[in-house]
PDB file of N, CA and C in Angstrom:
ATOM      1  N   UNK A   1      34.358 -33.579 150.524  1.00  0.00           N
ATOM      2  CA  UNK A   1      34.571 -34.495 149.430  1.00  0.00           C
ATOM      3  C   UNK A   1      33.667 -35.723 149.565  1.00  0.00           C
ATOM      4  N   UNK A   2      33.406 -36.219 150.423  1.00  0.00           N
ATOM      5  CA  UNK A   2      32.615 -37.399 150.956  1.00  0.00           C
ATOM      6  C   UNK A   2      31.002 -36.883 150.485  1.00  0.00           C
ATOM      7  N   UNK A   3      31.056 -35.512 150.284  1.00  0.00           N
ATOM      8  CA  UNK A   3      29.154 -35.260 150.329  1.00  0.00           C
ATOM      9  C   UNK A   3      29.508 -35.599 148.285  1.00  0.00           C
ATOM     10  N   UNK A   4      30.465 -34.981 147.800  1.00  0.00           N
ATOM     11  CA  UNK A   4      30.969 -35.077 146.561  1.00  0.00           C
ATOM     12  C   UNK A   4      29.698 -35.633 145.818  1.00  0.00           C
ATOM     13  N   UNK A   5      29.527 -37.242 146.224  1.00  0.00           N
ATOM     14  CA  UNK A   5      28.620 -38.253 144.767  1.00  0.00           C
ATOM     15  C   UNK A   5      26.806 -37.901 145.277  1.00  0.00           C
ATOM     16  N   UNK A   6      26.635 -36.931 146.094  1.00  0.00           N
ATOM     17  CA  UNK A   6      25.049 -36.688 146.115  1.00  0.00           C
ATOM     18  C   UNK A   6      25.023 -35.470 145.560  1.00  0.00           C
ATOM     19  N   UNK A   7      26.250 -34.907 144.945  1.00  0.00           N
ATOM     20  CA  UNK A   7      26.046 -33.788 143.638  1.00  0.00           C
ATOM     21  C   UNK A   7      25.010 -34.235 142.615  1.00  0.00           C
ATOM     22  N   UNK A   8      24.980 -35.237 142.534  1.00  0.00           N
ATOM     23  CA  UNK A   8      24.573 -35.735 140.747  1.00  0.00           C
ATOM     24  C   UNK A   8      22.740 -35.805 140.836  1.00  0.00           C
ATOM     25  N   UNK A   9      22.289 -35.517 142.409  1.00  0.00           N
ATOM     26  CA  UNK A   9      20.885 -35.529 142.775  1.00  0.00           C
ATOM     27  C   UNK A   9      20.099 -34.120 142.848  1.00  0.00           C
ATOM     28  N   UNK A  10      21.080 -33.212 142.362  1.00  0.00           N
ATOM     29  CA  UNK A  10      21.116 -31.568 142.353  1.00  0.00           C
ATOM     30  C   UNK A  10      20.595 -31.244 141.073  1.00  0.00           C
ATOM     31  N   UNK A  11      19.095 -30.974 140.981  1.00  0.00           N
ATOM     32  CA  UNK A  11      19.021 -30.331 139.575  1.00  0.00           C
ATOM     33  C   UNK A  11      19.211 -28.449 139.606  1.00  0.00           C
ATOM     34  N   UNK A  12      19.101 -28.200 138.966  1.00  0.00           N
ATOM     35  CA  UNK A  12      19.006 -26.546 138.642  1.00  0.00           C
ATOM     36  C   UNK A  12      18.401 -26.530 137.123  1.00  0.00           C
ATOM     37  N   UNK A  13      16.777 -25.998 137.532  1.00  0.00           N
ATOM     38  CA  UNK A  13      15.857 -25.449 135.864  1.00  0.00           C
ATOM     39  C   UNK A  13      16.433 -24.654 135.203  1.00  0.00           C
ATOM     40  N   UNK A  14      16.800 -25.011 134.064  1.00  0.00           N
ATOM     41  CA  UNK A  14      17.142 -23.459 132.751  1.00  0.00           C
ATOM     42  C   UNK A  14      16.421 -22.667 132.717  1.00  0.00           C
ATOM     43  N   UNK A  15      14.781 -22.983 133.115  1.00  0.00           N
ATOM     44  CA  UNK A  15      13.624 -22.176 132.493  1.00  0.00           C
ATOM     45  C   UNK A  15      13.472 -20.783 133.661  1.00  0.00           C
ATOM     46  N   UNK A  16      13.808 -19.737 133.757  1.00  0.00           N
ATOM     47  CA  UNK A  16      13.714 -18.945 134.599  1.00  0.00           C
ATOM     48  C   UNK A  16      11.922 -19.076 134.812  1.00  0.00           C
ATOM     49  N   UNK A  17      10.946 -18.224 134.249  1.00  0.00           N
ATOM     50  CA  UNK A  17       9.823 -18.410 134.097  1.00  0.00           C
ATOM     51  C   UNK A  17       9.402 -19.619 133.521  1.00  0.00           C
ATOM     52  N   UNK A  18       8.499 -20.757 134.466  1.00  0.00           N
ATOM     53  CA  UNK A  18       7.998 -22.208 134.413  1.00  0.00           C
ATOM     54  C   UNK A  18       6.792 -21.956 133.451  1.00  0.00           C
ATOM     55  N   UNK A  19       6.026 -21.029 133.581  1.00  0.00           N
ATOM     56  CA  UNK A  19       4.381 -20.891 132.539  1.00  0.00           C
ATOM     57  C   UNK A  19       4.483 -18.998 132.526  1.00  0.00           C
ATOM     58  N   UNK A  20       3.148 -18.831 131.441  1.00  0.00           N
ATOM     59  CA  UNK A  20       3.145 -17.541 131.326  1.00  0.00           C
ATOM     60  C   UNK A  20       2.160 -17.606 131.502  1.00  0.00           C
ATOM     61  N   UNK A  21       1.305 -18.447 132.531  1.00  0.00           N
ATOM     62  CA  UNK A  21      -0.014 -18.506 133.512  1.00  0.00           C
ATOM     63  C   UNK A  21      -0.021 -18.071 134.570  1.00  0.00           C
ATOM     64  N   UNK A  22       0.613 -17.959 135.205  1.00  0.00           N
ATOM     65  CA  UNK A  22       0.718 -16.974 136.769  1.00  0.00           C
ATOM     66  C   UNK A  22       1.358 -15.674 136.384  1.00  0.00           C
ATOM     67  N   UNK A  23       1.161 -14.831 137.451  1.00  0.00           N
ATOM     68  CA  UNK A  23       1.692 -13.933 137.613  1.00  0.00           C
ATOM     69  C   UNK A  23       3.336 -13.499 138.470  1.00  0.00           C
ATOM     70  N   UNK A  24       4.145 -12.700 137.992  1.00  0.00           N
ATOM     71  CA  UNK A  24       5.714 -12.930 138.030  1.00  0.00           C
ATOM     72  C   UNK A  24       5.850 -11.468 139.069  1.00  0.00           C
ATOM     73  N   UNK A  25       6.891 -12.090 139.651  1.00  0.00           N
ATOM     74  CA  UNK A  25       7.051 -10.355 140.417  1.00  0.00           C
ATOM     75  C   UNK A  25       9.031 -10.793 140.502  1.00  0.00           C
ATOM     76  N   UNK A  26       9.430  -9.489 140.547  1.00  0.00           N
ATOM     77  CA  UNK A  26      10.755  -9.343 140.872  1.00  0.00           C
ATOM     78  C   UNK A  26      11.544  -9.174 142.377  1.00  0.00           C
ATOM     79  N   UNK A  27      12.030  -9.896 142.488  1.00  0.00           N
ATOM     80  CA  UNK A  27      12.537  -9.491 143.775  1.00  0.00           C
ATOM     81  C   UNK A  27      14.137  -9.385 144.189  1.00  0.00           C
ATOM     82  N   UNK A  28      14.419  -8.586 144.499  1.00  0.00           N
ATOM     83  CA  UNK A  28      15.835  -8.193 144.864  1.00  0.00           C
ATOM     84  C   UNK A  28      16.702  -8.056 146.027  1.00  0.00           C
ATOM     85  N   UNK A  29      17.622  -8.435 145.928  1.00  0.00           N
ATOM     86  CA  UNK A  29      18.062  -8.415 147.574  1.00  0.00           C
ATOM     87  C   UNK A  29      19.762  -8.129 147.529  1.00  0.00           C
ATOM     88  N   UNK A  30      19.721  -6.472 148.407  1.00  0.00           N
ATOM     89  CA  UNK A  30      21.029  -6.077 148.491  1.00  0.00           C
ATOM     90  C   UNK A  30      21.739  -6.456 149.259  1.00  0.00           C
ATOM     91  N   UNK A  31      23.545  -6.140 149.672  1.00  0.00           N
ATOM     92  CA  UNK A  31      23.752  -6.496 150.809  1.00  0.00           C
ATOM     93  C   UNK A  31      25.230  -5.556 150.468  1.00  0.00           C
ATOM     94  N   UNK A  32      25.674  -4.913 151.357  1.00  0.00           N
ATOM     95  CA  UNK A  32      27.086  -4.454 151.329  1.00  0.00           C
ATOM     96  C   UNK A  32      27.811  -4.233 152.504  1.00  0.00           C
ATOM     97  N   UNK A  33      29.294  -4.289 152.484  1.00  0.00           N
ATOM     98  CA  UNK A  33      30.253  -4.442 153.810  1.00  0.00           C
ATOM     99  C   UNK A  33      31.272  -3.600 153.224  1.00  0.00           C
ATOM    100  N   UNK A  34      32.433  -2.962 153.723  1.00  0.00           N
ATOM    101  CA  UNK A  34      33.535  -2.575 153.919  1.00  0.00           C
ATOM    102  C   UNK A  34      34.392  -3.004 152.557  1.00  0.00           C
ATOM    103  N   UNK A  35      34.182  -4.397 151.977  1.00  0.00           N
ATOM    104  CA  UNK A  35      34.822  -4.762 151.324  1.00  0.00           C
ATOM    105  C   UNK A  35      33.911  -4.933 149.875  1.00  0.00           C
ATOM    106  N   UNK A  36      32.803  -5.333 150.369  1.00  0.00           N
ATOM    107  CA  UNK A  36      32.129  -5.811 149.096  1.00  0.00           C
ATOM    108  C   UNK A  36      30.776  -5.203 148.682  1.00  0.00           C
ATOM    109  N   UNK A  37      30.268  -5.535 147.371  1.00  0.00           N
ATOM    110  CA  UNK A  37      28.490  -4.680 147.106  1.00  0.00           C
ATOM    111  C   UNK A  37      27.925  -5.888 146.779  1.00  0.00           C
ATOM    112  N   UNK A  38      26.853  -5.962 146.715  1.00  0.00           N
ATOM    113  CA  UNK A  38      26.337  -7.635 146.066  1.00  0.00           C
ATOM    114  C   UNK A  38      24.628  -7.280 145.988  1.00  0.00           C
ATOM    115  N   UNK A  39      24.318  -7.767 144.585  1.00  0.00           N
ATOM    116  CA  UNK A  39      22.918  -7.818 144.746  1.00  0.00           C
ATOM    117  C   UNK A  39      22.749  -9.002 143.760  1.00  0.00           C
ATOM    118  N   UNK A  40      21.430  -9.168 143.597  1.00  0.00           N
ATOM    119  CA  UNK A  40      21.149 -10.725 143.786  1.00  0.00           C
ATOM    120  C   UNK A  40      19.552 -10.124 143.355  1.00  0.00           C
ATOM    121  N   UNK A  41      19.203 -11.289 141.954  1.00  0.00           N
ATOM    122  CA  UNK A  41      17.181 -10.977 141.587  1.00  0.00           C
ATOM    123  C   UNK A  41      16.759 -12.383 141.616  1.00  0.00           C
ATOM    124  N   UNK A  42      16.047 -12.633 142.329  1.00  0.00           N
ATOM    125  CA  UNK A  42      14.560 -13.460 141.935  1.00  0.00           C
ATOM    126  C   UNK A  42      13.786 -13.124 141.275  1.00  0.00           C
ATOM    127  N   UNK A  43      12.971 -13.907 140.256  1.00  0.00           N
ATOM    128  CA  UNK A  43      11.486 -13.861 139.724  1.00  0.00           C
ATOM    129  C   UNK A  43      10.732 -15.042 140.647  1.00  0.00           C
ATOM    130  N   UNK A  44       9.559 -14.557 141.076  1.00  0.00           N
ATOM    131  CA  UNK A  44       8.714 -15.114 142.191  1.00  0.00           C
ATOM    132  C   UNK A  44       7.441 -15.462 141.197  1.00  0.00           C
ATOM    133  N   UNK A  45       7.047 -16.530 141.026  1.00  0.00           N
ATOM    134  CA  UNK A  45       6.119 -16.978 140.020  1.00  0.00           C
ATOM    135  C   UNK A  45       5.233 -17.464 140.683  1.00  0.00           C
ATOM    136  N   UNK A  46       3.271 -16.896 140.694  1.00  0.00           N
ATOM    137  CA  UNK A  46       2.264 -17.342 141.142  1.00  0.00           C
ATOM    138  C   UNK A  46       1.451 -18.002 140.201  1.00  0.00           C
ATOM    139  N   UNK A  47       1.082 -19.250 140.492  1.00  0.00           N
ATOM    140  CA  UNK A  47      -0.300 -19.923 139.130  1.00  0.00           C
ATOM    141  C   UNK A  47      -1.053 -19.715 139.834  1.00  0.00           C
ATOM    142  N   UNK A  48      -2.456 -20.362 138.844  1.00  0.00           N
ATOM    143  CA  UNK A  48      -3.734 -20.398 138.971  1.00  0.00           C
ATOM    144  C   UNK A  48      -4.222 -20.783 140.870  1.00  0.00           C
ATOM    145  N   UNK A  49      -3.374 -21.770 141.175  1.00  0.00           N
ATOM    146  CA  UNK A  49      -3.994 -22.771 142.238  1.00  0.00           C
ATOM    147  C   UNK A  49      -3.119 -21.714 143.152  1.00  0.00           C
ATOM    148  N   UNK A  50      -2.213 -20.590 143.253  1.00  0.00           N
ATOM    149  CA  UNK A  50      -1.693 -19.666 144.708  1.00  0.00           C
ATOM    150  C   UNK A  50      -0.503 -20.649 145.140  1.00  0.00           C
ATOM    151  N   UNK A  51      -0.178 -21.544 144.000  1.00  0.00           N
ATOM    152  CA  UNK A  51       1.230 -21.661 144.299  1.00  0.00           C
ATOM    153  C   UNK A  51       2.309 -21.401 143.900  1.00  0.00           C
ATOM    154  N   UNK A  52       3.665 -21.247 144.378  1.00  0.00           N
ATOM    155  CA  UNK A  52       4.382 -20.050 143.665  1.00  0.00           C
ATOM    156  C   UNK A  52       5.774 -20.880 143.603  1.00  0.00           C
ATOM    157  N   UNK A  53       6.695 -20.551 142.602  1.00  0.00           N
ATOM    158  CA  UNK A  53       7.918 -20.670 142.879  1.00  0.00           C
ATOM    159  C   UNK A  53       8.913 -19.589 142.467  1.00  0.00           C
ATOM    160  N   UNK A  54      10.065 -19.864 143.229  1.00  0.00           N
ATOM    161  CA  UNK A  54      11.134 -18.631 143.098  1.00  0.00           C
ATOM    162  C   UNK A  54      12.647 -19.049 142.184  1.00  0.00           C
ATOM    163  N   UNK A  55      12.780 -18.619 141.176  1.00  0.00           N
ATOM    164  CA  UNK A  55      13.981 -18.741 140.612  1.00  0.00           C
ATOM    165  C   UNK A  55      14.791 -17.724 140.314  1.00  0.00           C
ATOM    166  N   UNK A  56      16.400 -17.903 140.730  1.00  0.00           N
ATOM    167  CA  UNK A  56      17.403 -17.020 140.807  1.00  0.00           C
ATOM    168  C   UNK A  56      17.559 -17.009 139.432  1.00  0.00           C
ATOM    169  N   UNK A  57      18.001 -15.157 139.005  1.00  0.00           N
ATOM    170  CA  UNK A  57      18.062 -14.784 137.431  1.00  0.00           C
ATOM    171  C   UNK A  57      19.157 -14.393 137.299  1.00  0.00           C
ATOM    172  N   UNK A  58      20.110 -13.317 138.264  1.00  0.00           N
ATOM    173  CA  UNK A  58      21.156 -12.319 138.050  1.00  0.00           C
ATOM    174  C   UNK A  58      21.646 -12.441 139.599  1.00  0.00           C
ATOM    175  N   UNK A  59      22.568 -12.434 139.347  1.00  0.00           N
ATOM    176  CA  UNK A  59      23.580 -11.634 140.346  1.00  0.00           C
ATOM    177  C   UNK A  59      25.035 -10.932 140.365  1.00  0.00           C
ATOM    178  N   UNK A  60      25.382  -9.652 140.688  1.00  0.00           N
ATOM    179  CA  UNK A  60      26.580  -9.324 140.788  1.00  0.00           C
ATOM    180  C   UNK A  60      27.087  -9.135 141.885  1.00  0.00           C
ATOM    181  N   UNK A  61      28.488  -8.750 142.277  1.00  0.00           N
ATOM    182  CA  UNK A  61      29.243  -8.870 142.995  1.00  0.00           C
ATOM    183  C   UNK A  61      30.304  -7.088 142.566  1.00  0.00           C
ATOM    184  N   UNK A  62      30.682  -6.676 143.745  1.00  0.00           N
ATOM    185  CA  UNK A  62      31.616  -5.198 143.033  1.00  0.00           C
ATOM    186  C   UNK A  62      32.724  -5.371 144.160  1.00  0.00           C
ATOM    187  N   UNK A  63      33.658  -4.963 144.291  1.00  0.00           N
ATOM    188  CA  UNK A  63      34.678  -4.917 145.083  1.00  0.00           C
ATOM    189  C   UNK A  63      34.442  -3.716 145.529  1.00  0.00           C
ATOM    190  N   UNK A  64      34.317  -3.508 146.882  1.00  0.00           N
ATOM    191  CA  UNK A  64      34.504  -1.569 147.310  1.00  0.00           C
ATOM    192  C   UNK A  64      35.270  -1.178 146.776  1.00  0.00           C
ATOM    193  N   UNK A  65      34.741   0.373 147.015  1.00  0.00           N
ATOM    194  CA  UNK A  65      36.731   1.073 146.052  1.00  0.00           C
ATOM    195  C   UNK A  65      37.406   1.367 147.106  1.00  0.00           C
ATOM    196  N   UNK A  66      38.711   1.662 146.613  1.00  0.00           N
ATOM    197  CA  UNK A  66      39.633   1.273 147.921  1.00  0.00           C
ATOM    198  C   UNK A  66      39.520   2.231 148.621  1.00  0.00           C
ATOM    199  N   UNK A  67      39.520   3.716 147.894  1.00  0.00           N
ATOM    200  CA  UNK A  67      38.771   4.825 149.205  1.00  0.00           C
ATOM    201  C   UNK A  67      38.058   4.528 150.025  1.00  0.00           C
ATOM    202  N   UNK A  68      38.010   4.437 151.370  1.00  0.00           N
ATOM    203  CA  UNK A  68      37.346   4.024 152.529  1.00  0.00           C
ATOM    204  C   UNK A  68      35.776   5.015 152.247  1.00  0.00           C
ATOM    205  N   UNK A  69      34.546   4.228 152.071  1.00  0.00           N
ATOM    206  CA  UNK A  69      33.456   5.062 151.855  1.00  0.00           C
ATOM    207  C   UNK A  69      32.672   4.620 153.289  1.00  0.00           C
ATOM    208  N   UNK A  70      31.627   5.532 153.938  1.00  0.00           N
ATOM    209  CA  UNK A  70      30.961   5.461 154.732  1.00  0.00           C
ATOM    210  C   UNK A  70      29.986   4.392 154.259  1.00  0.00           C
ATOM    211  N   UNK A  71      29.610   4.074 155.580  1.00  0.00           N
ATOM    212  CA  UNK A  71      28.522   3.054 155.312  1.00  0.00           C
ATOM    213  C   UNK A  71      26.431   3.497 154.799  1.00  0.00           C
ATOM    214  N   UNK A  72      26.535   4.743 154.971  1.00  0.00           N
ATOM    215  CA  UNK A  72      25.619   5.257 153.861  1.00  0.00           C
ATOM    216  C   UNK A  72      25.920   5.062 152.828  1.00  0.00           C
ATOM    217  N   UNK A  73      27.052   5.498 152.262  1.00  0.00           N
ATOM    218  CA  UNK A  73      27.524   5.618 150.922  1.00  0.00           C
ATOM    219  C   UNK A  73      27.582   4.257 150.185  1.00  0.00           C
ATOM    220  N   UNK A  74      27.910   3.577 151.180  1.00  0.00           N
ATOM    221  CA  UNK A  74      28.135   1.984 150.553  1.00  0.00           C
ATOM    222  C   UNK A  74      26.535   1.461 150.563  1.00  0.00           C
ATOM    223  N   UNK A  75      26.053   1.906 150.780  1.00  0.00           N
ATOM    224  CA  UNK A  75      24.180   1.546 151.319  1.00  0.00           C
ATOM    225  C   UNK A  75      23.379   1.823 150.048  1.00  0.00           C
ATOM    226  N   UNK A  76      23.826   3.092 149.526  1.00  0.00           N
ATOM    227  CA  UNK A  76      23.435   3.785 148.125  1.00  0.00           C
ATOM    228  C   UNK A  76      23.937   3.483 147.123  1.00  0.00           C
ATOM    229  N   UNK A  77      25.273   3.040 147.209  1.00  0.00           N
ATOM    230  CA  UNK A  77      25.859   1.650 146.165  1.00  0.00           C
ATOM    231  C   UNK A  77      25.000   0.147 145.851  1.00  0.00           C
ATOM    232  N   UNK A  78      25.245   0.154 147.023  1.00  0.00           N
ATOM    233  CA  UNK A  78      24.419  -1.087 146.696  1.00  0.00           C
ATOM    234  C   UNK A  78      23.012  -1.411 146.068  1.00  0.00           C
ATOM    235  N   UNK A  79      22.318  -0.191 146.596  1.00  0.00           N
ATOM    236  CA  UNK A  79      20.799   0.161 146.243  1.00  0.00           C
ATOM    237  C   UNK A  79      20.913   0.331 144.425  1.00  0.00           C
ATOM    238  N   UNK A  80      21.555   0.996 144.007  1.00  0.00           N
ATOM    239  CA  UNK A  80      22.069   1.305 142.624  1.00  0.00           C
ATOM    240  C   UNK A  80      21.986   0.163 141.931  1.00  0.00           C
ATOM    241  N   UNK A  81      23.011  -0.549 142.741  1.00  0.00           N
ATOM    242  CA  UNK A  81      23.470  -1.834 141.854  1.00  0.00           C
ATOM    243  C   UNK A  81      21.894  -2.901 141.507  1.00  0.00           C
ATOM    244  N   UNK A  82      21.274  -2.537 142.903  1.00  0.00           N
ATOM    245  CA  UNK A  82      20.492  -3.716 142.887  1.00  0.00           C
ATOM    246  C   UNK A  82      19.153  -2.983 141.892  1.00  0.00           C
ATOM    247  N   UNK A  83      19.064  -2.008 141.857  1.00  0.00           N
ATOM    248  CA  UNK A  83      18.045  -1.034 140.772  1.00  0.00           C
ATOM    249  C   UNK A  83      18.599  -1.590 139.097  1.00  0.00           C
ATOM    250  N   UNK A  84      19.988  -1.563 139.436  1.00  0.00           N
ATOM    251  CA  UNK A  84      20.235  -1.583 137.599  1.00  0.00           C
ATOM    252  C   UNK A  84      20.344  -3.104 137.064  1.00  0.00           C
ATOM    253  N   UNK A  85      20.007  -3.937 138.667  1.00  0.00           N
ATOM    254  CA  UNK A  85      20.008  -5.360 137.745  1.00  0.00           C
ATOM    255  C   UNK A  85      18.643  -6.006 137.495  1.00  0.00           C
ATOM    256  N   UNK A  86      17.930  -5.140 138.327  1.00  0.00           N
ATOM    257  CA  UNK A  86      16.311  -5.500 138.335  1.00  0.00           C
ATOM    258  C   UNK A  86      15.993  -4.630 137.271  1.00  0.00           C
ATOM    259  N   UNK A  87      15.954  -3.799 136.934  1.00  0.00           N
ATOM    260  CA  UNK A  87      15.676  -2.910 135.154  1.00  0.00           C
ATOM    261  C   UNK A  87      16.285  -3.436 134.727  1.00  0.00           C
ATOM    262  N   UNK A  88      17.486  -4.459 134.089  1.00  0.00           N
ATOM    263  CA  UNK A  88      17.737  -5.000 133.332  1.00  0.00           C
ATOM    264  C   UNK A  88      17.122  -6.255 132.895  1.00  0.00           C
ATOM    265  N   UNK A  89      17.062  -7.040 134.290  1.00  0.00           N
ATOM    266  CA  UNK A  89      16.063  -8.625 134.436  1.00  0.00           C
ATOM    267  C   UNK A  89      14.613  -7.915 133.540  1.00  0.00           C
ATOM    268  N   UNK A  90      13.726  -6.781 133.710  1.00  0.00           N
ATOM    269  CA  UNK A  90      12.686  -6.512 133.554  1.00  0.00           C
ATOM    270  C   UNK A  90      12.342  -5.918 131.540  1.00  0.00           C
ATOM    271  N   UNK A  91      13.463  -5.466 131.592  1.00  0.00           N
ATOM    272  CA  UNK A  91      13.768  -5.577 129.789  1.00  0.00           C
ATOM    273  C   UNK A  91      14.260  -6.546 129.247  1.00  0.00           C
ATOM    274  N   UNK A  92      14.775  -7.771 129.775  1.00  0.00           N
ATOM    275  CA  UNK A  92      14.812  -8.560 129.044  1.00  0.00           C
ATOM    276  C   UNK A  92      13.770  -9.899 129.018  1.00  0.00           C
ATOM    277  N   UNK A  93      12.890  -9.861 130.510  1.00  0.00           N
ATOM    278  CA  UNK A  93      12.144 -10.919 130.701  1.00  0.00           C
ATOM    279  C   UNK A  93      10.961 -10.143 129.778  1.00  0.00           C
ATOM    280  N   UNK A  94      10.421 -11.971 128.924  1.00  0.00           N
ATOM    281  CA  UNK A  94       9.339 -11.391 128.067  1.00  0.00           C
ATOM    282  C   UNK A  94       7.700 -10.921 128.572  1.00  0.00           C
ATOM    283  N   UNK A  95       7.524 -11.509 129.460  1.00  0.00           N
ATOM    284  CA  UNK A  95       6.981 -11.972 130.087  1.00  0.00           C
ATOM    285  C   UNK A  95       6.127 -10.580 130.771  1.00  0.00           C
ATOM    286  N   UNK A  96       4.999 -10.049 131.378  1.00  0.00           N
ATOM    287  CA  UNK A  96       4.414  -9.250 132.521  1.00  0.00           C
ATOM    288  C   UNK A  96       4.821  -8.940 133.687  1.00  0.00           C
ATOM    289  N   UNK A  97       6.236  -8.207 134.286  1.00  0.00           N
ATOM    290  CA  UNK A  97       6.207  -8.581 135.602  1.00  0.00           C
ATOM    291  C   UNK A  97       5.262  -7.089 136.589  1.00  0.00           C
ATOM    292  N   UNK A  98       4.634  -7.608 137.331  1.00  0.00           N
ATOM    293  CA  UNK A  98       3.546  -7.290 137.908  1.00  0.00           C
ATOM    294  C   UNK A  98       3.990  -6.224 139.281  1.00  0.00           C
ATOM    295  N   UNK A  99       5.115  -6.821 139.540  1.00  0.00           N
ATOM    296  CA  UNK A  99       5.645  -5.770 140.787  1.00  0.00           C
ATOM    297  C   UNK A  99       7.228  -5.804 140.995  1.00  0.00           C
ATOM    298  N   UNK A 100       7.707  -5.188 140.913  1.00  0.00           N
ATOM    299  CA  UNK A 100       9.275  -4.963 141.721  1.00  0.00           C
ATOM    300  C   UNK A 100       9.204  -4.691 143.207  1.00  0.00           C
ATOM    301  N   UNK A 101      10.274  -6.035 144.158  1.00  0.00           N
ATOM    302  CA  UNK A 101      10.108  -5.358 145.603  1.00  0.00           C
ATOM    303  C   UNK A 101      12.006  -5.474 145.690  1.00  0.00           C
ATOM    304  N   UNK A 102      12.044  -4.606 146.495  1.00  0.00           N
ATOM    305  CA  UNK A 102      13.505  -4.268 147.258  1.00  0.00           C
ATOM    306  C   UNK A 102      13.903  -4.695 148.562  1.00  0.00           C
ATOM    307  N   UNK A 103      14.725  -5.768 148.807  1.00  0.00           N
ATOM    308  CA  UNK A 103      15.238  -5.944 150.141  1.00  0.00           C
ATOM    309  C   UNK A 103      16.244  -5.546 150.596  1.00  0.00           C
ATOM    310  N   UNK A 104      16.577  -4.557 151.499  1.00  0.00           N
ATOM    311  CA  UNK A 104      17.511  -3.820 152.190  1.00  0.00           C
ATOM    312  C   UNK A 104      17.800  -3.966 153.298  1.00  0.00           C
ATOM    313  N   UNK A 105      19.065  -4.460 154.126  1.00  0.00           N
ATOM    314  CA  UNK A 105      19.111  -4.140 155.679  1.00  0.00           C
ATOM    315  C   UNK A 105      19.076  -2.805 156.200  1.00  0.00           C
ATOM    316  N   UNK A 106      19.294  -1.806 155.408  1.00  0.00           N
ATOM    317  CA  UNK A 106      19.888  -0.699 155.466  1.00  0.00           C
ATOM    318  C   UNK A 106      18.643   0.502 155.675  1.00  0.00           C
ATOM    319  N   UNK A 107      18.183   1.653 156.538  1.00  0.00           N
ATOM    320  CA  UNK A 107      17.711   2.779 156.420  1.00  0.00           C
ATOM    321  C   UNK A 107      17.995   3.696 155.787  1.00  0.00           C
ATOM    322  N   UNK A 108      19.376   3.637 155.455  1.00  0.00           N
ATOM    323  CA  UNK A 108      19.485   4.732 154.669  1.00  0.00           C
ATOM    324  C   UNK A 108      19.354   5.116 153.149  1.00  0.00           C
ATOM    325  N   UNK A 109      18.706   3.818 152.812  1.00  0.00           N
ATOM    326  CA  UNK A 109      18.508   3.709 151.049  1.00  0.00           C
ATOM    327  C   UNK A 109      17.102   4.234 151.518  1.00  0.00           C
ATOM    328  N   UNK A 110      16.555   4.196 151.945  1.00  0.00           N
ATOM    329  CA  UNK A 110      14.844   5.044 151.786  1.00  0.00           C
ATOM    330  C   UNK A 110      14.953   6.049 151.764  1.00  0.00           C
ATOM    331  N   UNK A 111      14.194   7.117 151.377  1.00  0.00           N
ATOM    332  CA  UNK A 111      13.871   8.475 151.513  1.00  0.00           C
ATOM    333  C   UNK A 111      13.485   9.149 150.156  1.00  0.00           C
TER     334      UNK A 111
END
């Protein structure tokens, strides 16, 4: 409560994409446990001069199902989730995006 009044020094941009002068890439990042699925997109924005910034677009959250699933299974959940929010970010941003990358702790989403 004491940190409370240096809230008001906190901005957060509306503008997901800052210019349609650099180049945009997507980036995604899964994560799942026993209990939960979660993925999470960045758009990673490069200008002219190779400097870049990153702004958060989407994120969801799933509750496991209560059937106890292996932790592959929950690995390939998550991978899903984080596929269908980055094709969604990518049809709705107007914009060029240039690359999709995937962050996974997991081995077993490759193959």
């Amino acid at each position: 409560m004491d940190e409370l009044d240096s809230m008001t020094s906190i901005q957060s941009p509306l503008c997901v994409i800052p210019n349609n002068n650099g180049t945009h890439q997507l980036h995604t990042f899964t994560d799942a446990s026993m209990s939960e699925i979660a993925a999470i997109v960045y758009v990673r924005t490069t200008n002219a001069d190779g400097l870049f910034t990153s702004r958060y677009v989407i994120s969801k959250t799933k509750v496991a199902p209560i059937k106890q699933l292996s932790i592959p299974k929950l690995d390939l959940e998550k991978a899903t989730l984080g596929a269908e929010l980055a094709g969604f970010c990518e049809s709705e941003i107007t914009t060029t995006i240039i690359s999709k990358h995937f962050w996974t702790d997991s081995t077993a989403t490759f193959g």
